[in-house]
Protein backbone atom coordinates (compact mmCIF):
# COMPACT_ATOMS: atom_id res chain seq x y z
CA UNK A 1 83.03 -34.61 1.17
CA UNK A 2 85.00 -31.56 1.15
CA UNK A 3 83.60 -28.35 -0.31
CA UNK A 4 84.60 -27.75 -3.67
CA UNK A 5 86.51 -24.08 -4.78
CA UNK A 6 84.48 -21.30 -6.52
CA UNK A 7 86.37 -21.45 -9.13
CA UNK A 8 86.26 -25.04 -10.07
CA UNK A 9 82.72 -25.09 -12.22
CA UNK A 10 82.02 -28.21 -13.77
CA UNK A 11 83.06 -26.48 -17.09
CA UNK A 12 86.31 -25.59 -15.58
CA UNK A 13 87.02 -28.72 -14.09
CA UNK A 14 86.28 -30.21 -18.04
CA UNK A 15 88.89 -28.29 -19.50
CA UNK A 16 91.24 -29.16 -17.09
CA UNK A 17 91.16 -32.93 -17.35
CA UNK A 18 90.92 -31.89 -21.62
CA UNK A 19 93.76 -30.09 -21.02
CA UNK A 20 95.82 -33.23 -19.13
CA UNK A 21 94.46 -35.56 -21.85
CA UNK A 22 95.49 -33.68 -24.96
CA UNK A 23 99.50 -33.19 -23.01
CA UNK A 24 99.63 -36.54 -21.46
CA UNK A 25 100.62 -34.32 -18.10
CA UNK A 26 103.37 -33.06 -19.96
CA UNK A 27 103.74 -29.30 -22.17
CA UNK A 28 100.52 -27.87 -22.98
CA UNK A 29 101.37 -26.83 -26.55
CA UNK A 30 103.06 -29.89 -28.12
CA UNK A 31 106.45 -29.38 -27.56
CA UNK A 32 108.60 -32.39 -27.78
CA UNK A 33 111.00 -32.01 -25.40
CA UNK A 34 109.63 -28.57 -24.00
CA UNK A 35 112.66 -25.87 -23.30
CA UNK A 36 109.96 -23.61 -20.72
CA UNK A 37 108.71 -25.08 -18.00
CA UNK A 38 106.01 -22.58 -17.67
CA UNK A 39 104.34 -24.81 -20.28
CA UNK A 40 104.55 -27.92 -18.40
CA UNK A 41 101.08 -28.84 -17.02
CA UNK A 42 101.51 -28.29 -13.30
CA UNK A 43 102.73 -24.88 -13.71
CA UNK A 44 100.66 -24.03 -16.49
CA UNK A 45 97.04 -24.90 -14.37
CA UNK A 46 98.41 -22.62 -11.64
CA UNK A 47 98.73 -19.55 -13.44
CA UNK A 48 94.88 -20.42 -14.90
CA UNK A 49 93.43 -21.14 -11.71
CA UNK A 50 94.91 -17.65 -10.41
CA UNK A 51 93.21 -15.96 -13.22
CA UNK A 52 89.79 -17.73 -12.89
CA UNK A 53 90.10 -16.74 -9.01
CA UNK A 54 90.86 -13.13 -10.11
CA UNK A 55 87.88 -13.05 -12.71
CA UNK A 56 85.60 -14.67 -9.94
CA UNK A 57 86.57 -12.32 -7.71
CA UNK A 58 85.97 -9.05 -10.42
CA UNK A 59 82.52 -10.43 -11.76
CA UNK A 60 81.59 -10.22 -7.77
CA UNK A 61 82.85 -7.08 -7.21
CA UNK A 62 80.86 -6.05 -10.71
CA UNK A 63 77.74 -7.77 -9.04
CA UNK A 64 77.90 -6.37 -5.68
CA UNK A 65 78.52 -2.44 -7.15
CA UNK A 66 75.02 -3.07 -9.22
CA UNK A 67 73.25 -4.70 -6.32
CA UNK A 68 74.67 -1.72 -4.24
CA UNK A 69 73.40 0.70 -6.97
CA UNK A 70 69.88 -0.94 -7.64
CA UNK A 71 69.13 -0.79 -3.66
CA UNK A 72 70.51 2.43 -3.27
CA UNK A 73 68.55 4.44 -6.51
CA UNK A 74 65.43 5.42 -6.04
CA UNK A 75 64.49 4.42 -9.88
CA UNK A 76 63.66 7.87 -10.91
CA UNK A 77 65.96 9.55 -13.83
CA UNK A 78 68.46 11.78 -12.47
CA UNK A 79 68.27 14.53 -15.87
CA UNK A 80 65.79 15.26 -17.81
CA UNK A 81 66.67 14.02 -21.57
CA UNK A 82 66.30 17.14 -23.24
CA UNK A 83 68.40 20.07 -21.73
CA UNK A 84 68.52 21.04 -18.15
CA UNK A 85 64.55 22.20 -17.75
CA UNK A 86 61.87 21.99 -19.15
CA UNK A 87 59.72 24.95 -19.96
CA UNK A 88 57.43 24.85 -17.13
CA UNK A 89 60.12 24.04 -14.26
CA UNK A 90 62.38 27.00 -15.99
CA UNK A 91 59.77 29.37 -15.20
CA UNK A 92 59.38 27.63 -11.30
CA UNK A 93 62.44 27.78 -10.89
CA UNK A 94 63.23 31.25 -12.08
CA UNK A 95 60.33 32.29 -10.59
CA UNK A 96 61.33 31.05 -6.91
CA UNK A 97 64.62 32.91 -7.10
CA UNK A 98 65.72 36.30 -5.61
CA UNK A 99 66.13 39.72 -7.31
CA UNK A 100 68.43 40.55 -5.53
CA UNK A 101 71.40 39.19 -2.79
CA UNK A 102 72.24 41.49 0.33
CA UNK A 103 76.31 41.22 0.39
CA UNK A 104 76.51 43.54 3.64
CA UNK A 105 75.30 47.09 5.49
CA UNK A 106 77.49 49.93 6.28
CA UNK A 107 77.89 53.62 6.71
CA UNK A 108 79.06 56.10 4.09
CA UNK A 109 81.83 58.01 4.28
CA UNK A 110 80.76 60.77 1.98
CA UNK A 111 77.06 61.43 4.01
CA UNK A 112 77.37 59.60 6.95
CA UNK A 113 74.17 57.65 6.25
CA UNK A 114 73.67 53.74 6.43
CA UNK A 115 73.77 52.09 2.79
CA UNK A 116 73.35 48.55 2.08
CA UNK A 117 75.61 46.57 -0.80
CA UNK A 118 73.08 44.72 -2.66
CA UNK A 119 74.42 42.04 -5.73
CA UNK A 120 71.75 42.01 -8.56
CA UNK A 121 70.89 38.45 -9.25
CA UNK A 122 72.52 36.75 -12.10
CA UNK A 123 74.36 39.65 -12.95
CA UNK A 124 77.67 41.35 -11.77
CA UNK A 125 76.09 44.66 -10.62
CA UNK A 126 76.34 45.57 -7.37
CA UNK A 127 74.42 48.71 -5.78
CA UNK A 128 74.63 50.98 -3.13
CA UNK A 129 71.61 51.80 -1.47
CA UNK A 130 70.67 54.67 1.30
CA UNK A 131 68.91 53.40 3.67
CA UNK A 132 68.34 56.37 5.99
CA UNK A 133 64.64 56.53 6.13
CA UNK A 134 64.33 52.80 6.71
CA UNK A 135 66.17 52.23 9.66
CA UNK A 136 65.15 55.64 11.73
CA UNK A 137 62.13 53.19 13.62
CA UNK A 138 64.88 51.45 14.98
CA UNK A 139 66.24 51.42 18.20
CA UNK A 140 70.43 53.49 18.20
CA UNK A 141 71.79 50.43 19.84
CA UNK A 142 69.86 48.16 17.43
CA UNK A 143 70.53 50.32 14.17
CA UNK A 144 74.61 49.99 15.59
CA UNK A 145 74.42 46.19 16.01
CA UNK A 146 73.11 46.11 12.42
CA UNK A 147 75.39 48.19 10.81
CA UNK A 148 78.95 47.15 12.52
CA UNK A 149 78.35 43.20 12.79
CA UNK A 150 75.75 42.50 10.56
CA UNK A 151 73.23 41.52 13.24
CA UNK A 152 69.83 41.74 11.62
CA UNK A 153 66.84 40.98 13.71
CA UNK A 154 63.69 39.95 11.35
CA UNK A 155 62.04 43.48 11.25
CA UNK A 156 65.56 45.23 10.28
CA UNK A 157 66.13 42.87 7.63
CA UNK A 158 62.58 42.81 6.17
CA UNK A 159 62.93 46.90 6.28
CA UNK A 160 65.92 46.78 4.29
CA UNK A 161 64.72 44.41 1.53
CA UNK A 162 61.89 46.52 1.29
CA UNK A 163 63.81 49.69 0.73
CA UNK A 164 65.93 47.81 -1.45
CA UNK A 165 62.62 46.56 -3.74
CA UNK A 166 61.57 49.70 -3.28
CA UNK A 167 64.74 51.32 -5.15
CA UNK A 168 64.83 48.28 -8.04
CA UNK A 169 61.38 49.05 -8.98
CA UNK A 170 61.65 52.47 -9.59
């Protein structure tokens, strides 16, 4: 016995052989003689059958994406429902985030002494700090890598964001 179509469900198939009964295989609306053949009863169940496949095929489709989305989530909510935080993880987070952002090291023109240009967090402010005093442990080829490319080893760095603390707290 051959395997049947998806779309032909037993309800289907009823409507069908409803639907030849009640035209007698003839126009599916009553008309006596019938002046668009689009009505007559061969051409007619085409057109259905197409849209059944094309609804069988969506309501898949429809399936899969929530079977997709119900393997892939890990069933936690992905906002919180009132607002973004709530008061204790606004004060984490807050509290885990810099003062400050270093945008870059240079020398000054005007006294010939490094600076650093520091961006004040959540703010538009940006300072220029001396950093003389900081960087005079430091070795002249090491203090020259730092200030022309940027290349901070761990100690320069930390020295700098000290000095920099150093100059926001007072």
């Amino acid at each position: 016995m051959p395997k049947q179509p998806n779309w032909a469900t037993p309800d289907r198939q009823a409507y069908l052989v409803k639907l030849f009964n009640r035209s007698q295989g003839f126009c599916v609306f009553g008309h006596r003689p019938c002046p668009y053949p689009e009505h007559h009863y061969e051409l007619f169940i085409e057109g259905l059958i197409a849209d059944w496949v094309r609804e069988d095929r969506a309501q898949e489709q429809a399936q899969w994406q929530a079977e997709r989305k119900a393997l892939h989530s890990l069933g936690e909510r992905r906002y919180p429902l009132r607002g973004r935080f709530s008061n204790i993880s606004k004060d984490i987070f807050y509290g885990k985030q810099p003062q400050f952002y270093l945008e870059g090291i240079g020398i000054s023109g005007l006294t010939l002494k490094p600076f650093a240009k520091v961006k004040i967090a959540s703010s538009y402010t940006r300072l220029y700090i001396d950093l003389a005093d900081s960087l005079k442990d430091m070795s002249k080829n090491a203090r020259r890598k730092a200030l022309r490319h940027g290349r901070l080893t761990d100690t320069a760095s930390q020295r700098i964001r000290q000095a920099v603390r150093h100059y926001l707290d007072h």
